[in-house]
C-alpha atoms as a PDB file:
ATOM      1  CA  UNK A   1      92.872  52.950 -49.404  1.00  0.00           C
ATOM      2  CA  UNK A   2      92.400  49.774 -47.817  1.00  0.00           C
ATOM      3  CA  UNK A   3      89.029  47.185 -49.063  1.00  0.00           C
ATOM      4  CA  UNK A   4      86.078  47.037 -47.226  1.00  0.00           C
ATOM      5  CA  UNK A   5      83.340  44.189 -47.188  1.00  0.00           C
ATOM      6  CA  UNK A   6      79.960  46.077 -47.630  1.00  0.00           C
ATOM      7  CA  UNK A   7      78.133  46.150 -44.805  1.00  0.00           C
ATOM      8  CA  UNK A   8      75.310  43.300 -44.062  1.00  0.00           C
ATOM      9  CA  UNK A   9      72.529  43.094 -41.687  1.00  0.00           C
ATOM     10  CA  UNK A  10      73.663  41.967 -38.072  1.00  0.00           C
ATOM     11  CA  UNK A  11      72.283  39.410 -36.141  1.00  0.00           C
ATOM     12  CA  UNK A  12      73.256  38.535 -32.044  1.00  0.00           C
ATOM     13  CA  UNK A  13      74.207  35.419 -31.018  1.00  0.00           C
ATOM     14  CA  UNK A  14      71.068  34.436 -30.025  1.00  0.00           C
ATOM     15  CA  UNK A  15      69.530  34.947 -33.135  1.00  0.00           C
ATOM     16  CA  UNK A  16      69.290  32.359 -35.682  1.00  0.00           C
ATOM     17  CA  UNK A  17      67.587  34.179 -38.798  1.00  0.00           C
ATOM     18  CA  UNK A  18      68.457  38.116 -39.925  1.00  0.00           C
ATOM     19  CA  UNK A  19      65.766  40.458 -39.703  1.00  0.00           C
ATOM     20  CA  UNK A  20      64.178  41.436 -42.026  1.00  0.00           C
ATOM     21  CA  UNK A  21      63.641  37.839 -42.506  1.00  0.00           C
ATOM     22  CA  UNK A  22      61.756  36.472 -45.914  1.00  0.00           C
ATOM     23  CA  UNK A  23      60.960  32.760 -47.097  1.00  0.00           C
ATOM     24  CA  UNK A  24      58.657  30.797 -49.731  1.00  0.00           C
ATOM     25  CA  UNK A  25      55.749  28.821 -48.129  1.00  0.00           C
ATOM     26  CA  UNK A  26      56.282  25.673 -50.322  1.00  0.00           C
ATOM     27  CA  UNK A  27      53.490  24.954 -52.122  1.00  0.00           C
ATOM     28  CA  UNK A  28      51.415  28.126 -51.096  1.00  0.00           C
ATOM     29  CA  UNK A  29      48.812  28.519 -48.050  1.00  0.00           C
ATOM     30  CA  UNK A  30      45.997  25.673 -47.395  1.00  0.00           C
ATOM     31  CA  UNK A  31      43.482  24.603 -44.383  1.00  0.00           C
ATOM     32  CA  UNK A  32      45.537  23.072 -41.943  1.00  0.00           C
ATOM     33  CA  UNK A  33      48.677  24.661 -42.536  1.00  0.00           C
ATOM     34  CA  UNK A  34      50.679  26.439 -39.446  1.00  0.00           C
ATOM     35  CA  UNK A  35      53.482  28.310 -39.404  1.00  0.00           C
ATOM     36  CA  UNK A  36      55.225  29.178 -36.423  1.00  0.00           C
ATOM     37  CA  UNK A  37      57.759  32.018 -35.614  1.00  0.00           C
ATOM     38  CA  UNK A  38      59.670  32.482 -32.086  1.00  0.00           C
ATOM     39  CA  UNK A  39      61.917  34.909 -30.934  1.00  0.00           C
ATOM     40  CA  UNK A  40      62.463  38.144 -29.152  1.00  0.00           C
ATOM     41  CA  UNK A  41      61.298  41.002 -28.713  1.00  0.00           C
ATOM     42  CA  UNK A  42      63.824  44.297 -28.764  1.00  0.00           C
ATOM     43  CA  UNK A  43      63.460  45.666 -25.356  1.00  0.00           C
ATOM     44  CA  UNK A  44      62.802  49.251 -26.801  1.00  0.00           C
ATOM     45  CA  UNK A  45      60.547  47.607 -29.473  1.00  0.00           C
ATOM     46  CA  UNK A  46      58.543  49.883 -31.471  1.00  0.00           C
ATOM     47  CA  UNK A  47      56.978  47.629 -33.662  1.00  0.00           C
ATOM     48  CA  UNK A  48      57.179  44.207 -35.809  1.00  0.00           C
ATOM     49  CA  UNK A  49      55.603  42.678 -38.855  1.00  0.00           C
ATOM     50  CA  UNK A  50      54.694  39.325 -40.319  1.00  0.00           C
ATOM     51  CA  UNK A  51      53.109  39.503 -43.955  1.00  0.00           C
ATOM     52  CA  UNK A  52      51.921  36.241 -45.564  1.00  0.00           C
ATOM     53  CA  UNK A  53      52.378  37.611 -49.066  1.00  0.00           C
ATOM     54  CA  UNK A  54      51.226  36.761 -52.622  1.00  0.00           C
ATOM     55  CA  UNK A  55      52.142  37.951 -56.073  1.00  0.00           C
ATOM     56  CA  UNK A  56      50.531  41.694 -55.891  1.00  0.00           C
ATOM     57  CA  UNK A  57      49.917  42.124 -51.920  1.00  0.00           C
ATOM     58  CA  UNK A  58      49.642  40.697 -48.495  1.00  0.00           C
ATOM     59  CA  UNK A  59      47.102  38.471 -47.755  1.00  0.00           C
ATOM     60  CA  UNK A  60      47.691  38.744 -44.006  1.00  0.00           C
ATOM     61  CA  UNK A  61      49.506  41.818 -42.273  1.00  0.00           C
ATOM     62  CA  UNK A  62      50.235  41.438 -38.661  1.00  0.00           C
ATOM     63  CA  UNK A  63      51.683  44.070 -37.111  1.00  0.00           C
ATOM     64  CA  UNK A  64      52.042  44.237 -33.512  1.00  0.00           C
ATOM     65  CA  UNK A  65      52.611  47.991 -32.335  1.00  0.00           C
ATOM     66  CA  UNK A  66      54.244  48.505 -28.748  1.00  0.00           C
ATOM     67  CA  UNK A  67      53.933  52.572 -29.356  1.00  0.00           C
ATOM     68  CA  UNK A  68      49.794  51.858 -29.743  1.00  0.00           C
ATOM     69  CA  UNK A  69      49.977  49.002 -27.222  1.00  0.00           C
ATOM     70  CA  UNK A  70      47.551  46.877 -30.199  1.00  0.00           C
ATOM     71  CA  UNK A  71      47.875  44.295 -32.581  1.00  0.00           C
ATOM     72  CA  UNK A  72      46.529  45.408 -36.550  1.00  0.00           C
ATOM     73  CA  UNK A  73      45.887  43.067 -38.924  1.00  0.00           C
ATOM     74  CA  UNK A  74      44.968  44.172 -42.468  1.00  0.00           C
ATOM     75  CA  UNK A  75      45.124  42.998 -45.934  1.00  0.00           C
ATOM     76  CA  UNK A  76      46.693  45.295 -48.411  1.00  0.00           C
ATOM     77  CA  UNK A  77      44.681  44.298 -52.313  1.00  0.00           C
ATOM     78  CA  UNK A  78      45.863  45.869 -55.772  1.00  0.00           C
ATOM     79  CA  UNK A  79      48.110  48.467 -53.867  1.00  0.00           C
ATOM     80  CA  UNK A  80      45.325  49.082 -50.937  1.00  0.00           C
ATOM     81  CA  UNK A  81      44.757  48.771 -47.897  1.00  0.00           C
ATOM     82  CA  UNK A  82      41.480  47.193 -45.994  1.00  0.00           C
ATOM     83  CA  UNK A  83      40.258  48.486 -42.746  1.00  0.00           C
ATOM     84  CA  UNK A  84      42.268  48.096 -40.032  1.00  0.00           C
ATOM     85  CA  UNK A  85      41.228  45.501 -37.412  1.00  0.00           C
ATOM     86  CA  UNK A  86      42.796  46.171 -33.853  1.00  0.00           C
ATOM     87  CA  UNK A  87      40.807  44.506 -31.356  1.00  0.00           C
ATOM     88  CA  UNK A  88      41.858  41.582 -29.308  1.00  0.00           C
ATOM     89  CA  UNK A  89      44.884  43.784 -26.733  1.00  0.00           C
ATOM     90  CA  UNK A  90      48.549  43.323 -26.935  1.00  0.00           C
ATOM     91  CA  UNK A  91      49.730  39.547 -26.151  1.00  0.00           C
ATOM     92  CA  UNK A  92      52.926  40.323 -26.417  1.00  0.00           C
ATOM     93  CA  UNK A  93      56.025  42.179 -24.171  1.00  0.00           C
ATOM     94  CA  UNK A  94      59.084  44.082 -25.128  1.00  0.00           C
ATOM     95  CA  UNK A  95      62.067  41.893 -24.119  1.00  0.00           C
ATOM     96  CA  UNK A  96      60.548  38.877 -23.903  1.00  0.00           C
ATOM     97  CA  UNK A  97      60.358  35.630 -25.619  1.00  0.00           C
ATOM     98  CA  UNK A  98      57.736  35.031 -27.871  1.00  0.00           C
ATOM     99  CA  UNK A  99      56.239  32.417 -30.149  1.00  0.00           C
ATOM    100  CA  UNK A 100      53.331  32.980 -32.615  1.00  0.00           C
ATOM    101  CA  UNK A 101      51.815  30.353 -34.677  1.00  0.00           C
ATOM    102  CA  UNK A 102      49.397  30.891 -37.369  1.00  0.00           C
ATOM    103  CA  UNK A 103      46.999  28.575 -38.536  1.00  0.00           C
ATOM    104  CA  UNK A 104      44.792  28.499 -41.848  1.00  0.00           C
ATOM    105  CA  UNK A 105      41.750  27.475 -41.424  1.00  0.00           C
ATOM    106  CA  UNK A 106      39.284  27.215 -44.187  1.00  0.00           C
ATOM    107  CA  UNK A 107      37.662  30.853 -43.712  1.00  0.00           C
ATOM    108  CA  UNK A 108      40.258  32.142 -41.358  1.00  0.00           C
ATOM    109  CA  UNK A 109      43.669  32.199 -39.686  1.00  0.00           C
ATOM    110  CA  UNK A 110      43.863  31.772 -35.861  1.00  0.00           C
ATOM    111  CA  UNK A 111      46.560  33.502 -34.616  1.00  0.00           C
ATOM    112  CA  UNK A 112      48.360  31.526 -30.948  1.00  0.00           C
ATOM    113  CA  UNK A 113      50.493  33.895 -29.114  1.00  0.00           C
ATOM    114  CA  UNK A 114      52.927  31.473 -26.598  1.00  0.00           C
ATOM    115  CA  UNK A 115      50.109  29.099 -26.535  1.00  0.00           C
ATOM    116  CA  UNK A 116      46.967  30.846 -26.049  1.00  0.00           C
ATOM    117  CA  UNK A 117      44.848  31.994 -29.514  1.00  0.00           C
ATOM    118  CA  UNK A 118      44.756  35.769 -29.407  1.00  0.00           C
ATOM    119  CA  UNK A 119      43.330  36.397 -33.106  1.00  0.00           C
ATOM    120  CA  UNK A 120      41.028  35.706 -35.217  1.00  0.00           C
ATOM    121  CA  UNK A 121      41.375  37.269 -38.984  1.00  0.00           C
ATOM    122  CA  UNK A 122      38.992  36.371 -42.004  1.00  0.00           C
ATOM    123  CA  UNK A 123      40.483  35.578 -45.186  1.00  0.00           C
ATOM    124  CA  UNK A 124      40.014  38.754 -47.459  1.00  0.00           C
ATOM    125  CA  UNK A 125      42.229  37.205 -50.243  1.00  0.00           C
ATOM    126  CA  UNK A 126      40.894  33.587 -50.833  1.00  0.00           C
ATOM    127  CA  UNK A 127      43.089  32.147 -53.511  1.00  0.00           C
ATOM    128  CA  UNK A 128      45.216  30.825 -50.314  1.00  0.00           C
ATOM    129  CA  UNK A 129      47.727  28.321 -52.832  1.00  0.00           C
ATOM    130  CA  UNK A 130      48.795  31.546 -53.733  1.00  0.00           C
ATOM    131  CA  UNK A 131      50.456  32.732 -50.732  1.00  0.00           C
ATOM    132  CA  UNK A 132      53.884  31.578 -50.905  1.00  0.00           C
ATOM    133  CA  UNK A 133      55.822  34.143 -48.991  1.00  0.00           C
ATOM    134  CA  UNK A 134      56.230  34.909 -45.580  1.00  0.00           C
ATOM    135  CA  UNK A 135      58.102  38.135 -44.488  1.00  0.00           C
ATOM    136  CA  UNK A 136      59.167  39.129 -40.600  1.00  0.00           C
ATOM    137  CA  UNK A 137      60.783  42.616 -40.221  1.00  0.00           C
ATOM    138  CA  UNK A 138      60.987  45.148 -37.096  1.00  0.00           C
ATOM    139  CA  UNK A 139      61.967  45.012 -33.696  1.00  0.00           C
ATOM    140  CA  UNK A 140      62.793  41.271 -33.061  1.00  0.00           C
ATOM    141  CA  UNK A 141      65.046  38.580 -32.811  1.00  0.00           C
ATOM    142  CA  UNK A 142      64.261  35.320 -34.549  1.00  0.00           C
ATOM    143  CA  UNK A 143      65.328  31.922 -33.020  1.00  0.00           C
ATOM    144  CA  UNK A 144      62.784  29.545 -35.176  1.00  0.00           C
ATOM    145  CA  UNK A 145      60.711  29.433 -37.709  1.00  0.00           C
ATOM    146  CA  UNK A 146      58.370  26.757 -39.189  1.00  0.00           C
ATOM    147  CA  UNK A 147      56.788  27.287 -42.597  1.00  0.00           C
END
């Protein structure tokens, strides 16, 4: 029986991260921080995630959801999740390009979709040094990203 190398997550040409795709945030969250993410989007996209993540949840879920045509952001505390907020429309399109870029602000993160601010989402978990992870998993491609 011949030996075969276990199997790893693909990635196209194109692509220049795996998904699902996780790094620290050096030196956690603060006011004036961005992070940016580009890619794109899986022309039969369903859905896609970024989580800015701390030691026992998600400070920020962003979740993007083709199959609901609406964007949910959430915070998920001590194993829970907040209410859902899902207003603001879809900014983005399966099979194209996209770039998001959050930005921390003291009381908030404004969320840019190709240029143009889409979201608004109040901090529900404050301690933002503490955020230190950012995760990006679903239907997507990544070409950059900017922590």
């Amino acid at each position: 029986m011949a030996y075969q190398q276990p199997a790893v997550p693909s990635c196209p040409a194109q692509a220049s991260y795996c998904v699902p795709y996780k790094t620290m945030i050096s030196g956690g969250l603060q006011p004036g921080k961005c992070i940016s993410i580009e890619g794109v989007i899986n022309p039969q996209a369903c859905r896609f995630v970024i989580n800015l993540r701390h030691r026992s949840g998600i400070a920020f879920h962003y979740n993007p959801r083709f199959d609901e045509n609406w964007v949910v952001r959430n915070t998920l505390t001590l194993e829970k999740w907040g209410p859902e907020e899902c207003s603001g429309g879809m900014p983005f399109y399966k099979g194209q390009t996209f770039q998001i870029i959050i930005s921390c602000n003291p009381y908030h993160y404004n969320v840019f979709a190709n240029g143009m601010q889409v979201h608004t989402y109040n901090h529900r978990f404050t301690n933002l040094g503490e955020i230190d992870i950012l995760e990006v998993t679903g239907d997507l491609y990544l070409t950059a990203v900017h922590v």
